[in-house]
Protein backbone atom coordinates (compact mmCIF):
# COMPACT_ATOMS: atom_id res chain seq x y z
CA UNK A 1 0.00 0.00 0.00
CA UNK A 2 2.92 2.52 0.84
CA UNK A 3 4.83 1.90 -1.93
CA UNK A 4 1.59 2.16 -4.40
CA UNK A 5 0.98 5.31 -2.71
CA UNK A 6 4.10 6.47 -3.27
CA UNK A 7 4.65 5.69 -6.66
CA UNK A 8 1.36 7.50 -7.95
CA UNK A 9 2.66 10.42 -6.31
CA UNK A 10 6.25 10.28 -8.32
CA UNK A 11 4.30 9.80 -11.48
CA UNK A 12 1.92 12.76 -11.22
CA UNK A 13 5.66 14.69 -9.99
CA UNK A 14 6.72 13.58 -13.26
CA UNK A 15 7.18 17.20 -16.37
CA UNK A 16 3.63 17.17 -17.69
CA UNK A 17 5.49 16.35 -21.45
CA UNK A 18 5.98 12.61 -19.94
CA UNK A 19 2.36 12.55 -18.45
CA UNK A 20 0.73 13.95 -21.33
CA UNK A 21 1.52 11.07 -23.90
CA UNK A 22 -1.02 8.95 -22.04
CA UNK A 23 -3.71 10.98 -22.02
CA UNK A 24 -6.79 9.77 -24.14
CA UNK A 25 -10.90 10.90 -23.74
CA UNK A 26 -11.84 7.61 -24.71
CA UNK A 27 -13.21 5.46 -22.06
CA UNK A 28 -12.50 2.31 -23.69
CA UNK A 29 -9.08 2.87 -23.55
CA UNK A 30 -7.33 -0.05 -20.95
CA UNK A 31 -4.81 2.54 -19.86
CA UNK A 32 -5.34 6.41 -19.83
CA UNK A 33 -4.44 9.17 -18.01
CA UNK A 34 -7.24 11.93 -18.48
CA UNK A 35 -8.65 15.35 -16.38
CA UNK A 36 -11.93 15.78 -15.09
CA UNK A 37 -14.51 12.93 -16.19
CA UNK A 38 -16.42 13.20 -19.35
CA UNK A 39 -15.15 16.86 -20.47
CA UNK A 40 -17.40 16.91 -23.65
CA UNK A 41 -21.10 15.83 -20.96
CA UNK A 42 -19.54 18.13 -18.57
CA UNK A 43 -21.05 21.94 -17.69
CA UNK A 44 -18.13 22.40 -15.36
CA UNK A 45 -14.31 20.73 -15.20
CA UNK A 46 -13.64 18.67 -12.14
CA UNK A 47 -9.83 19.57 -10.10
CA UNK A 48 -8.26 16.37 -10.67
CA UNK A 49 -6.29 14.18 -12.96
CA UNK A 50 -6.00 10.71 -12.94
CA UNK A 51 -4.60 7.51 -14.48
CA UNK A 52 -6.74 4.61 -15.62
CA UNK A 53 -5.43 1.09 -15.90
CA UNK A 54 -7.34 -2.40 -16.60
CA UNK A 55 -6.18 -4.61 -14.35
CA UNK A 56 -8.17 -7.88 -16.04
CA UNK A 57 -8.61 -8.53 -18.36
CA UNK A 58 -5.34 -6.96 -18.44
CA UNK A 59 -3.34 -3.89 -20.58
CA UNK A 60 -0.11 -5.02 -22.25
CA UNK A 61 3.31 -4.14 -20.36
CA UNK A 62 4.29 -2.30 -23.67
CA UNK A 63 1.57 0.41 -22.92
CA UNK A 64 2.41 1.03 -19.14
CA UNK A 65 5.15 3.88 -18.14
CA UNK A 66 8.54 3.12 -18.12
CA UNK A 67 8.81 5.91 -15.63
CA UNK A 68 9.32 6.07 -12.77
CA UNK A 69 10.91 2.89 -13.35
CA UNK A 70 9.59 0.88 -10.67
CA UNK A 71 6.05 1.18 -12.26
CA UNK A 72 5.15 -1.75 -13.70
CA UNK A 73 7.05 -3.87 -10.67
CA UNK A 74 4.95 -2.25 -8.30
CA UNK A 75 2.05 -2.00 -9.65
CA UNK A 76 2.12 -5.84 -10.87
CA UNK A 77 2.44 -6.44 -7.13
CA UNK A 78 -0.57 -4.65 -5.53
CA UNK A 79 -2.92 -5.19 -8.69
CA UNK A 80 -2.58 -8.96 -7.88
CA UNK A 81 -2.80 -8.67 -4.15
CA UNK A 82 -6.03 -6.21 -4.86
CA UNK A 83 -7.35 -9.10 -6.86
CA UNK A 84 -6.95 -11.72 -4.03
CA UNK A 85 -8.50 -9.32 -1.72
CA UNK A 86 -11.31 -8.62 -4.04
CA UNK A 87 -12.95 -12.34 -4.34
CA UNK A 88 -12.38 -12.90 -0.91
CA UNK A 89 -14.62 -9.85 0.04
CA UNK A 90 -17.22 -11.18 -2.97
CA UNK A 91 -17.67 -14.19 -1.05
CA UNK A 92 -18.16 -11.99 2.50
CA UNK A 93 -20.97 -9.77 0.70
CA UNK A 94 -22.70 -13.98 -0.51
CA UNK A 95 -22.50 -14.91 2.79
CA UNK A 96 -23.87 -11.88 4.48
CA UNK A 97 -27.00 -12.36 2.12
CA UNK A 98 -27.68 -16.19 3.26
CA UNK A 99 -25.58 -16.97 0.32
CA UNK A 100 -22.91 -19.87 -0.46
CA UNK A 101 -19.44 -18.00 -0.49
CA UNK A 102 -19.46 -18.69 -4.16
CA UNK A 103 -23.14 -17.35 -5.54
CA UNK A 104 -21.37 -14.02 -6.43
CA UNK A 105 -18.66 -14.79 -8.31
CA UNK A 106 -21.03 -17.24 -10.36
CA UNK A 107 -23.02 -14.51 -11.07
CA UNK A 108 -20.30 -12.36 -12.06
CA UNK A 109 -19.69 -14.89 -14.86
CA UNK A 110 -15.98 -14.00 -14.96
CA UNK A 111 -14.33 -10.54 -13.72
CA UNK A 112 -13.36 -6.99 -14.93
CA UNK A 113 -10.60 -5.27 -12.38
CA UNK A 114 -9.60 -1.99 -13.13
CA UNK A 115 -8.20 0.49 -11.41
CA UNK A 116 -8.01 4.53 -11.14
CA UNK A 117 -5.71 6.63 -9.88
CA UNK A 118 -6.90 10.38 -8.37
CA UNK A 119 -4.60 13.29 -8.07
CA UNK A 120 -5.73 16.32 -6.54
CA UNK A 121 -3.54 19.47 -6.47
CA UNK A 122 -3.82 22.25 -4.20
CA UNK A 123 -6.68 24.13 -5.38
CA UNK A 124 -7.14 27.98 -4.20
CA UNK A 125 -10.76 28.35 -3.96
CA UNK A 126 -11.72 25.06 -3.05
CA UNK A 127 -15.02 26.14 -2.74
CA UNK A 128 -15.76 26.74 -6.35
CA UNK A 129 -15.10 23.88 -7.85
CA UNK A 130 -15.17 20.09 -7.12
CA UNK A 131 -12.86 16.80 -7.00
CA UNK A 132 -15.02 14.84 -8.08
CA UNK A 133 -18.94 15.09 -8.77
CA UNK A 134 -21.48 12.79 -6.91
CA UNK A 135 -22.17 9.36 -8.29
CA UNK A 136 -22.45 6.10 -7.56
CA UNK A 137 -20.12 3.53 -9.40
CA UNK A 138 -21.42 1.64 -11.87
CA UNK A 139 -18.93 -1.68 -11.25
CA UNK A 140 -20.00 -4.20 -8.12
CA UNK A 141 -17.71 -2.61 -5.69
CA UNK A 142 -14.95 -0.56 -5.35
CA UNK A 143 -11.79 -1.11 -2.84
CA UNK A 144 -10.33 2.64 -2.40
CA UNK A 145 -6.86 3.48 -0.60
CA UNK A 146 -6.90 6.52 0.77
CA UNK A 147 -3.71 8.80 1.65
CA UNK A 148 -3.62 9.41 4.86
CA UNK A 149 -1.24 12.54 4.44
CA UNK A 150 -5.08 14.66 4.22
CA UNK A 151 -7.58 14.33 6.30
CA UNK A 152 -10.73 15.59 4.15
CA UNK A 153 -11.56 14.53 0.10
CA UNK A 154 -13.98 11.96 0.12
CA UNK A 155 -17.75 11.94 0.88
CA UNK A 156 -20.81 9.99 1.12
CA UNK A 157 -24.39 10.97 0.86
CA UNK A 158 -26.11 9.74 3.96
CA UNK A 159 -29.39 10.56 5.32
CA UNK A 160 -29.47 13.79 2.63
CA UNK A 161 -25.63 15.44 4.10
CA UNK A 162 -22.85 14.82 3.06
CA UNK A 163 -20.33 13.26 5.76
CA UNK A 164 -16.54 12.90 5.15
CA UNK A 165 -14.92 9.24 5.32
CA UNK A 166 -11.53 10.13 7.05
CA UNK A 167 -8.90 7.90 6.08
CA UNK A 168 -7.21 5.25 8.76
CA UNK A 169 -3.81 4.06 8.25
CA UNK A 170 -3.56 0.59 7.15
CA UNK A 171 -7.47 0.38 5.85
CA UNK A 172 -9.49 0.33 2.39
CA UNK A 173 -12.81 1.68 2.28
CA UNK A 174 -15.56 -0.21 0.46
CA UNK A 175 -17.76 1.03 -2.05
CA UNK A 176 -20.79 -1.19 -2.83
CA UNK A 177 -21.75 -0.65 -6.32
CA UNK A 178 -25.02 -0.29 -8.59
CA UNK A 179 -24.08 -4.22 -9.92
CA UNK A 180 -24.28 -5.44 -6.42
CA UNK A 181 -27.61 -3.22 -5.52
CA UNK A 182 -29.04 -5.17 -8.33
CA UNK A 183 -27.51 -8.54 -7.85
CA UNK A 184 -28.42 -8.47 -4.12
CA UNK A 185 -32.44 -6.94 -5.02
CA UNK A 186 -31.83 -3.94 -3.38
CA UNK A 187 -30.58 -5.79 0.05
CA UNK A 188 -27.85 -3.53 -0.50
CA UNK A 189 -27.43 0.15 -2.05
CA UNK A 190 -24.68 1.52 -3.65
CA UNK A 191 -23.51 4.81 -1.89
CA UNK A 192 -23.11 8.39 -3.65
CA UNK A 193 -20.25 9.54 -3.37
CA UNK A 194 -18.10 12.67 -4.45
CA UNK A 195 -14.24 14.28 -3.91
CA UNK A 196 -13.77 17.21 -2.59
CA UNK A 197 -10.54 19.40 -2.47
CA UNK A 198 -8.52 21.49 -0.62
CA UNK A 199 -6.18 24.63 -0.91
CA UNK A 200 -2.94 23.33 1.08
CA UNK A 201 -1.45 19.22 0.42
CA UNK A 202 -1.84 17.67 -2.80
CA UNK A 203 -4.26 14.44 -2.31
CA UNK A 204 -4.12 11.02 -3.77
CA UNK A 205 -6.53 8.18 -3.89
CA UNK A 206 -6.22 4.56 -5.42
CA UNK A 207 -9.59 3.40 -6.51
CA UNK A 208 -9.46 -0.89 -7.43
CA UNK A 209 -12.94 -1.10 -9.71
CA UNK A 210 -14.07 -4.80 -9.56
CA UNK A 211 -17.27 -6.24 -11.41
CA UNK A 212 -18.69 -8.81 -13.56
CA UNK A 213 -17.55 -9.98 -16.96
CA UNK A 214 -18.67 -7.51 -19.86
CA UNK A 215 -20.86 -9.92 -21.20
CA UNK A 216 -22.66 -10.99 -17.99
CA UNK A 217 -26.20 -10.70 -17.80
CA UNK A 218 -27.06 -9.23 -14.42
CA UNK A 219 -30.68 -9.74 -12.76
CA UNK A 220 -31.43 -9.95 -9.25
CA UNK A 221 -30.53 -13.46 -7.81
CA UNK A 222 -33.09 -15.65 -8.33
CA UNK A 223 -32.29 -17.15 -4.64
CA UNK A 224 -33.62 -13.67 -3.38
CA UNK A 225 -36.58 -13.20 -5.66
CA UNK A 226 -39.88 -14.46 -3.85
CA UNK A 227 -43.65 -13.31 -3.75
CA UNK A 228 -42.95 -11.17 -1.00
CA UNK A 229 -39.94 -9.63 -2.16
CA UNK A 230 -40.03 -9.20 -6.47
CA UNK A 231 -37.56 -8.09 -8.26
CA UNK A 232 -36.50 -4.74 -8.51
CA UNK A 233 -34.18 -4.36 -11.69
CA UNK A 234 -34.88 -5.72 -15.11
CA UNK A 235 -32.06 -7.89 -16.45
CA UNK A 236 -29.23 -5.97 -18.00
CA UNK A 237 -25.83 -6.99 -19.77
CA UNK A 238 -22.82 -5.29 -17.82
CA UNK A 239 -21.00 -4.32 -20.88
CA UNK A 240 -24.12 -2.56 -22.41
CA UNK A 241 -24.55 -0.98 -18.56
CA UNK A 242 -20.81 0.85 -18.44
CA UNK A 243 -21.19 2.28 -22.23
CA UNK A 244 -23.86 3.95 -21.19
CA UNK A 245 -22.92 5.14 -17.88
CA UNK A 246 -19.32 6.59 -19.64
CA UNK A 247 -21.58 8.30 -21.78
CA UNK A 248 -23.16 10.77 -19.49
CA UNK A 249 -21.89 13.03 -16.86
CA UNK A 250 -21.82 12.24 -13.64
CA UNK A 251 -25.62 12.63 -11.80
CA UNK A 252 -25.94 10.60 -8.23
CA UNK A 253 -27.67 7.52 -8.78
CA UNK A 254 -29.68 7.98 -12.13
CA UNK A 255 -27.75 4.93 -13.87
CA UNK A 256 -29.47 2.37 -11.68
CA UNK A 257 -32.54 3.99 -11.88
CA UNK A 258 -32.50 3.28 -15.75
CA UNK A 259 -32.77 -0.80 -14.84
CA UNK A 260 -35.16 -0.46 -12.48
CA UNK A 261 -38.43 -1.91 -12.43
C-alpha cells in the first residue's frame, strides 16, 4: 500500500510532457491518463487528474510507463494482491446475504478489475469547484486506498448530508456498487459519493474497480426473488450498462434507476 501510494505520487511529480503522452478521452481505452470525467457531458471541469489502468482482463506491459521505473514492478504487485483481496470480500458480501461463499462470483460470470488513480492538487478556492462530482459507481464494488497525508476529500451521501470518510492508516474503504444493488435486489445500495478538495497538500486516492464480466447478464438473484420480495431491476448486460454510464456526466444515482423496475 505505501509503496503504491508512493509511486502515484512520483508519477503525477513527473514534467507534464511525460504525463501527457497517455492521455486519451476515450473510455475504452485499458490505460489512460485523463482530467476531469467526461469533459465533452460536462457543464463544469472537475480539479483532478487521474490515471486509468485495466487490471483484467489486463493492458499489455508495452503500454504502461517506463517511468518512474519501478512502475510496472509495483504496480504488478498490488494489482494482484487487490485481486486476491477482491474475491475474498465477494464471497463476504454472498455470505452476508444467506448466500454460499461462491453465488457471487457465479453470477459475475468471470471478472473486470480496473483500477483509477486520483490526483488532486492544491486548489485555491476550493469552494468553487469540485474533485469529483457525486455518483455512484457503476462496477459491483470498489476497494479505495486513501492517503492518509489529508484528512478531508472523500464523501458519502447519507441521510441527505454529506459526511466525510476520514482515512485510517492501514485500511481500504468499500464502495458497494449499482451491480451489487441489483444482484443483491436492493438488500444492498450503492452509496453516492463525491471528492472534494482542498487549498494546502496535494491528495491522492487509489480506486481498485471490480465487477462482472462484460458480457454478464445481471438480474437480481433468483435465490432472493420471492412473492414477497419481487424483483427490482430488469435484467441488463454489464458491458451494455458501463457504455452507457461513460456516456453521461456524472448525476448521483440515475444509472441504476435506468434498470429499475
Amino acid at each position: 500500500m505505501a509503496n503504491m501510494m508512493e509511486l502515484v505520487h512520483d508519477f503525477f511529480r513527473l514534467p507534464i510532457e511525460d504525463r501527457s503522452v497517455y492521455y486519451a478521452e476515450d473510455s475504452s481505452s485499458k490505460f489512460r491518463m485523463g482530467t476531469s470525467f467526461i469533459p465533452s457531458k460536462e457543464t463544469r471541469r472537475m480539479w483532478q487528474d487521474y490515471l486509468h489502468q485495466a487490471c483484467y482482463p489486463p493492458c499489455e506491459i508495452a503500454q504502461l510507463p517506463t517511468k518512474p521505473p519501478s512502475y510496472v514492478k509495483i504496480w504488478t504487485a498490488y494489482a494482484e494482491a487487490m485481486n486476491r483481496l477482491a474475491k475474498r470480500v465477494l464471497g463476504l458480501f454472498s455470505e452476508s446475504l444467506g448466500l454460499e461463499s461462491g453465488a457471487l462470483e457465479e453470477a459475475f460470470g468471470g471478472e473486470r478489475h480496473a483500477m483509477r488513480m486520483n490526483y488532486y492538487p492544491p486548489c485555491p478556492e476550493p469552494e468553487l469547484t469540485i474533485g469529483l462530482d457525486a455518483h455512484a459507481d457503476p462496477n459491483g464494488f470498489t476497494i479505495l486506498q486513501q492517503d492518509t497525508r489529508v484528512k478531508d476529500g472523500l464523501q458519502i451521501l447519507h441521510c441527505g448530508a454529506w459526511v466525510p470518510i476520514k482515512p485510517l492508516p492501514g485500511a481500504f474503504v468499500v464502495n458497494i456498487g449499482d451491480q451489487l444493488q441489483i444482484l443483491s435486489n436492493d438488500a444492498y445500495k450503492s452509496v453516492e459519493h463525491r471528492a472534494v478538495v482542498n487549498s494546502e497538500r496535494t491528495r491522492v486516492s487509489i480506486a481498485s474497480f471490480y465487477g462482472p464480466a462484460e458480457d454478464s447478464h445481471i438480474a437480481p438473484l433468483a435465490q432472493l426473488v420471492a412473492d414477497e420480495a419481487p424483483a427490482c431491476f430488469k435484467e441488463s448486460v454489464y458491458g451494455n450498462y458501463l457504455q452507457s454510464f461513460y456516456a453521461s456526466k456524472l448525476d448521483g444515482k440515475a444509472a441504476i434507476e435506468t434498470v429499475r423496475y
